[in-house]
N, C-alpha and C. Protein backbone atom coordinates (compact mmCIF):
# COMPACT_ATOMS: atom_id res chain seq x y z
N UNK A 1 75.14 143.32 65.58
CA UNK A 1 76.53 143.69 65.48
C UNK A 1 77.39 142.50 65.94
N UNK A 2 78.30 142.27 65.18
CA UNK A 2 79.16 141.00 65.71
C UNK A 2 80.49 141.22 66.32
N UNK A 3 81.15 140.84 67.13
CA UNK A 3 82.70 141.61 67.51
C UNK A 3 83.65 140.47 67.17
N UNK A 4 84.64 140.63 66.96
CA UNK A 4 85.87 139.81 67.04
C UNK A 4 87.12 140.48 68.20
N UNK A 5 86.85 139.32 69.21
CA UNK A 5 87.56 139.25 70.39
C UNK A 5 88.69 138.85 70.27
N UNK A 6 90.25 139.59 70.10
CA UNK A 6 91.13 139.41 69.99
C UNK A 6 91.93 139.51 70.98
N UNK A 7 92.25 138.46 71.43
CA UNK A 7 93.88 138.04 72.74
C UNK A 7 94.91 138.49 72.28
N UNK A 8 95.63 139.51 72.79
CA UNK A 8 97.12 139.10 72.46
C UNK A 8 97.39 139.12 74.19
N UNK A 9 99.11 139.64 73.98
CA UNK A 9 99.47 139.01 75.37
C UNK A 9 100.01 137.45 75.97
N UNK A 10 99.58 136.67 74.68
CA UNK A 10 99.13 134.87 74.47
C UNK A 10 100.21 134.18 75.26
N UNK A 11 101.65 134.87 75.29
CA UNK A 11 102.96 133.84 75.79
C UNK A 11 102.45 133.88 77.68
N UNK A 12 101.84 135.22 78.02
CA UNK A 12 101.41 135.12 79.75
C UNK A 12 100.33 133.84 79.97
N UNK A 13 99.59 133.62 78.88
CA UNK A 13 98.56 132.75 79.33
C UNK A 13 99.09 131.23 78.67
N UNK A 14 100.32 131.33 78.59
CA UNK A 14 101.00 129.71 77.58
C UNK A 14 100.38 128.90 77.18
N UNK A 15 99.76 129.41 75.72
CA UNK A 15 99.06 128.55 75.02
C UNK A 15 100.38 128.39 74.13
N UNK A 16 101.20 128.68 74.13
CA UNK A 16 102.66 128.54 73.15
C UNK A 16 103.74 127.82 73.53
N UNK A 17 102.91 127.45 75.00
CA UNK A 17 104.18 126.30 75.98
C UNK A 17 104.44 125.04 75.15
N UNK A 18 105.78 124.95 75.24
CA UNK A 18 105.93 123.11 74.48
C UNK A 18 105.12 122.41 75.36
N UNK A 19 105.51 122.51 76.95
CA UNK A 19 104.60 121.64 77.87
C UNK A 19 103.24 121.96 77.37
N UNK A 20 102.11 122.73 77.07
CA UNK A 20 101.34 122.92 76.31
C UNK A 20 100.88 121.89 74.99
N UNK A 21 101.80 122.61 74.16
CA UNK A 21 101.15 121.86 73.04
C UNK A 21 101.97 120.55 72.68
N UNK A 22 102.34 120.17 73.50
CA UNK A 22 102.92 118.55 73.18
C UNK A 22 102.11 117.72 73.50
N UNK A 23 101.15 118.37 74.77
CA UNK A 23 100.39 117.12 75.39
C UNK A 23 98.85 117.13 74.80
N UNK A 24 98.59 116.37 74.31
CA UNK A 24 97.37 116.20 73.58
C UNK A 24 96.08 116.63 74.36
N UNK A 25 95.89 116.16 75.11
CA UNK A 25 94.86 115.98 76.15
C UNK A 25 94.61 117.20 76.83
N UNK A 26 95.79 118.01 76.87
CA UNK A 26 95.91 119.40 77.36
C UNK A 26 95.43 120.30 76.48
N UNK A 27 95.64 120.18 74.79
CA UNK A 27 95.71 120.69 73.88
C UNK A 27 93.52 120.68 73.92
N UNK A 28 93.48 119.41 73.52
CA UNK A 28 91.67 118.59 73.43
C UNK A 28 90.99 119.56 74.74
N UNK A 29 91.94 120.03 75.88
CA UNK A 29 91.14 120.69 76.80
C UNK A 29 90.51 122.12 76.17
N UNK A 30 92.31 122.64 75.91
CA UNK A 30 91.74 124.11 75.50
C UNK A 30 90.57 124.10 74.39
N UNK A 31 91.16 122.66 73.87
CA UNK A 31 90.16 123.17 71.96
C UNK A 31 88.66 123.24 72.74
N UNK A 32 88.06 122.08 73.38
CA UNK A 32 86.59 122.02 74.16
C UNK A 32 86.30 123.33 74.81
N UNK A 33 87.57 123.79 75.46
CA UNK A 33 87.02 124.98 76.25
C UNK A 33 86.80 126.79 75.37
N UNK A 34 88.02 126.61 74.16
CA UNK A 34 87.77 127.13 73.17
C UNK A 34 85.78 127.14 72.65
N UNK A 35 85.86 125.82 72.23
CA UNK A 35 84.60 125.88 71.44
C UNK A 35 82.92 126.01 72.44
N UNK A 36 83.02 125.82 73.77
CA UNK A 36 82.36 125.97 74.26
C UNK A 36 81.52 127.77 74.81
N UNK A 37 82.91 128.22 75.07
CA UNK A 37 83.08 129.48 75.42
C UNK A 37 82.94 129.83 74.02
N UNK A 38 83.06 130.25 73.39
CA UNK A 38 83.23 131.21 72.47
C UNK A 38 82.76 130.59 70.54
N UNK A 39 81.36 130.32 70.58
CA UNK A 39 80.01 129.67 69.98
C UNK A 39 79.97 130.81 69.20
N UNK A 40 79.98 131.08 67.78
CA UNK A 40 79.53 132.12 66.87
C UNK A 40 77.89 132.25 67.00
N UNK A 41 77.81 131.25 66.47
CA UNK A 41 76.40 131.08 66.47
C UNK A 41 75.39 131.11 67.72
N UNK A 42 75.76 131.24 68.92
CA UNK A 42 75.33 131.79 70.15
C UNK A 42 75.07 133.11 70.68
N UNK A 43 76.59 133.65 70.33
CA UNK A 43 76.80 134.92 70.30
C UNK A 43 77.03 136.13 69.50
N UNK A 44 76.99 135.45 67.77
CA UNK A 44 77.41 136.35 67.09
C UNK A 44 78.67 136.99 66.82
N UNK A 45 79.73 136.57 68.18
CA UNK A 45 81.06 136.99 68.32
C UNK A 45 81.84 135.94 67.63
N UNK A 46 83.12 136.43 67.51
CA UNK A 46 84.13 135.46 67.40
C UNK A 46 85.47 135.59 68.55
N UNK A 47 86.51 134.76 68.23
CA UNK A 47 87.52 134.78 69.12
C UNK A 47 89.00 134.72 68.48
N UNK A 48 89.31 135.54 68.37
CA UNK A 48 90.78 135.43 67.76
C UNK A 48 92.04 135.67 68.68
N UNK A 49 92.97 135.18 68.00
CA UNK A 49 94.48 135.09 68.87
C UNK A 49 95.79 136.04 68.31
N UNK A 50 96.23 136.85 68.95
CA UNK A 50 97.22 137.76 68.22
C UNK A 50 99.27 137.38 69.05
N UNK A 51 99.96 136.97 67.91
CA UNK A 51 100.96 136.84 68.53
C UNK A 51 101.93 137.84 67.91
N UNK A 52 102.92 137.96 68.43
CA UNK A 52 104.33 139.32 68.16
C UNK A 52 105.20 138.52 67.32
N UNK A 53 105.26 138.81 66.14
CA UNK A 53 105.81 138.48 65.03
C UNK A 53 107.81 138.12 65.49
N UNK A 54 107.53 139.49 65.45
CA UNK A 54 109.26 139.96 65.68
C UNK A 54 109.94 138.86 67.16
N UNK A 55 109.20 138.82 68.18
CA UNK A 55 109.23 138.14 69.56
C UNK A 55 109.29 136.70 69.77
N UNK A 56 107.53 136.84 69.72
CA UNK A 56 107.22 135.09 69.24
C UNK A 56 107.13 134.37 67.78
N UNK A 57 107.88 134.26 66.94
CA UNK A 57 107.97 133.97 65.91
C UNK A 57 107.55 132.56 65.51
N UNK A 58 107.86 131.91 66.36
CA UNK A 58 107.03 130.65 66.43
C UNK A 58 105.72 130.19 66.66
N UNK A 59 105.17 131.32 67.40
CA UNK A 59 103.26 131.20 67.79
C UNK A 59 102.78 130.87 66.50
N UNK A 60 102.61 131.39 65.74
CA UNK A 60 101.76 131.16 64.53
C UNK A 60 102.24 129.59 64.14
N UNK A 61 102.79 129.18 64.04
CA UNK A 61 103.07 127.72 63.91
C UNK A 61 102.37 126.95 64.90
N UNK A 62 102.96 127.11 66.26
CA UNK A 62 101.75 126.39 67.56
C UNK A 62 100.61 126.59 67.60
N UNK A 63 100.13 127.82 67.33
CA UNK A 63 99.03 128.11 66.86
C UNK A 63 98.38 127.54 66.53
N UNK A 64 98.51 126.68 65.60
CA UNK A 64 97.61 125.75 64.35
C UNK A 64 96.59 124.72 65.06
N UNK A 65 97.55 124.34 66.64
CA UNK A 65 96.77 123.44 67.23
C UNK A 65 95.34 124.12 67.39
N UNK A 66 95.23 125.37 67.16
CA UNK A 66 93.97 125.81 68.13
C UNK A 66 93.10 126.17 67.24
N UNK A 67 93.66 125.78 65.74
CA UNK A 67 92.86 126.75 64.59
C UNK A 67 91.48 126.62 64.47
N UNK A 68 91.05 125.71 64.48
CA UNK A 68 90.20 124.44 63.99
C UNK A 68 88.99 125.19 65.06
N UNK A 69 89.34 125.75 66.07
CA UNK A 69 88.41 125.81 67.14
C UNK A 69 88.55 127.43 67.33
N UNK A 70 88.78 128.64 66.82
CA UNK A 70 89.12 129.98 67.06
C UNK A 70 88.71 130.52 65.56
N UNK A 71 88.63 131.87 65.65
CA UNK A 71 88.09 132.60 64.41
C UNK A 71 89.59 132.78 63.50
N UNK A 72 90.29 133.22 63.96
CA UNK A 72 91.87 133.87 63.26
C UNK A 72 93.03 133.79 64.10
N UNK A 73 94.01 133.63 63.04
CA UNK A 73 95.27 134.07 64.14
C UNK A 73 96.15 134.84 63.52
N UNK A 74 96.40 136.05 64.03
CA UNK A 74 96.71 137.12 63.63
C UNK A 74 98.23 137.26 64.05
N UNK A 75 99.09 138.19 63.37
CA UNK A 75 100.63 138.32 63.71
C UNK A 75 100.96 139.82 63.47
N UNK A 76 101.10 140.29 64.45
CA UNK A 76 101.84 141.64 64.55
C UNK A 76 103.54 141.38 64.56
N UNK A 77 103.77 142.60 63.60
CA UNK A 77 104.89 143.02 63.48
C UNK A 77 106.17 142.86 64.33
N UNK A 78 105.98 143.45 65.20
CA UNK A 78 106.77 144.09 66.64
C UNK A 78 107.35 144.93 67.04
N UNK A 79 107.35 145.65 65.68
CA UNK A 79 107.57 147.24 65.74
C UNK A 79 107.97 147.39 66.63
N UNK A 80 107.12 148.31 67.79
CA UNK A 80 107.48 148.69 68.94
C UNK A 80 108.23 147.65 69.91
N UNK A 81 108.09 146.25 69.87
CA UNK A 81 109.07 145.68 70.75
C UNK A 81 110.83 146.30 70.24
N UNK A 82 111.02 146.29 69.24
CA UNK A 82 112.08 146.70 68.67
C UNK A 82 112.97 147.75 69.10
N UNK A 83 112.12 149.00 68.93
CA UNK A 83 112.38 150.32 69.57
C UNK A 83 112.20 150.18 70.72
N UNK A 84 111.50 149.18 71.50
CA UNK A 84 111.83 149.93 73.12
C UNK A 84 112.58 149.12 73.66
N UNK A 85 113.28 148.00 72.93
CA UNK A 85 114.31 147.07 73.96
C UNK A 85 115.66 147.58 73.01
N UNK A 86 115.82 149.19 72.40
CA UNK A 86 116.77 149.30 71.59
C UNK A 86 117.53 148.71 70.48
N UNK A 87 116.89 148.15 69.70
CA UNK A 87 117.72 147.10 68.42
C UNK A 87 117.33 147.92 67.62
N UNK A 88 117.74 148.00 66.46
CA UNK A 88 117.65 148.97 65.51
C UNK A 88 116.76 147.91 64.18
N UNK A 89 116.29 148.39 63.19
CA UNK A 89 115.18 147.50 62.45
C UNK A 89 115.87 147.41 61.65
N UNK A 90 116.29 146.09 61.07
CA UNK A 90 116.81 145.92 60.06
C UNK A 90 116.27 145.27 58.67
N UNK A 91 116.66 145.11 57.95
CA UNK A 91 116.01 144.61 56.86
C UNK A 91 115.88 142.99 56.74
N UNK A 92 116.81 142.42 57.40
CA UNK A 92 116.68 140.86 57.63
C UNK A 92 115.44 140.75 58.79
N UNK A 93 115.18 141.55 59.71
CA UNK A 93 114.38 141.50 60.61
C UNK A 93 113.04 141.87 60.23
N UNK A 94 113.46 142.76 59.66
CA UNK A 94 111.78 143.39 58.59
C UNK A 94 111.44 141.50 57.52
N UNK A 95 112.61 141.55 56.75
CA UNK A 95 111.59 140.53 56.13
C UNK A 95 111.57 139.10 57.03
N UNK A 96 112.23 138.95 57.62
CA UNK A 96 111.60 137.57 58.72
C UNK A 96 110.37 137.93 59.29
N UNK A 97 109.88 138.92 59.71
CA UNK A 97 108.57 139.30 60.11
C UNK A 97 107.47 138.81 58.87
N UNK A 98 107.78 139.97 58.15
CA UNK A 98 106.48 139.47 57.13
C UNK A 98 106.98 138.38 55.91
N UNK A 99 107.67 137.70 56.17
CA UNK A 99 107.79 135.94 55.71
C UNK A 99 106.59 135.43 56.83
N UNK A 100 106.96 135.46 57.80
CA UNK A 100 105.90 134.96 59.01
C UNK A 100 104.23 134.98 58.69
N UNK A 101 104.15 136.68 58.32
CA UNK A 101 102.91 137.03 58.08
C UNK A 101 102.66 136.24 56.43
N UNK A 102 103.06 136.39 55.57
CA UNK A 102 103.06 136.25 54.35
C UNK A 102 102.98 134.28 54.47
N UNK A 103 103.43 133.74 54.61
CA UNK A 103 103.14 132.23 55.04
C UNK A 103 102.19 131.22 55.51
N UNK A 104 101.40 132.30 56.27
CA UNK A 104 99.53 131.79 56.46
C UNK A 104 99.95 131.51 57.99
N UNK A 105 101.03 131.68 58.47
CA UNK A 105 101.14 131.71 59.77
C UNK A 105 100.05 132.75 60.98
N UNK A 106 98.93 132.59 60.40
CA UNK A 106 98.06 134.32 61.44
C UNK A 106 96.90 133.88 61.00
């Protein structure tokens, strides 16, 4: 049986920091520690990354640094961020979301 281990949560652990992904060497850390930890072929598992569409709209772009070394990167909606910080869903907001998704951004 194989699992796919999916992070979200991602902005607490700032892999989306500019200080992050500007600095190369910082970046070369995670990718090593990425590929070390988390070996398909070791474990059969994979490792994927989930960011909030509606929120972090930009993750899937920073993202990219880590592609190369992770199974997927996935983009939720944000639905529920929406409704519980009261904004109402709009249709410019609906399609900026899935432009995001629709773009290969995930």
């Amino acid at each position: 049986m194989s699992l796919e281990y999916v992070v979200s949560g991602t902005s607490f652990i700032r892999l989306a920091n500019e200080e992050t992904i500007s600095n190369p060497e910082t970046v070369s850390k995670i990718n090593n520690m990425f590929e070390k930890m988390f070996r398909k072929e070791e474990t059969g598992h994979t490792f994927s990354m989930l960011y909030n569409a509606f929120c972090e709209h930009s993750y899937g772009e920073k993202f990219q640094k880590y592609a190369s070394h992770i199974h997927k990167i996935h983009a939720d909606s944000g639905g529920l961020q929406v409704i519980t910080v009261g904004k109402a869903v709009t249709l410019n907001s609906s399609n900026k979301c899935m432009r995001i998704k629709l773009s290969g951004q995930m």
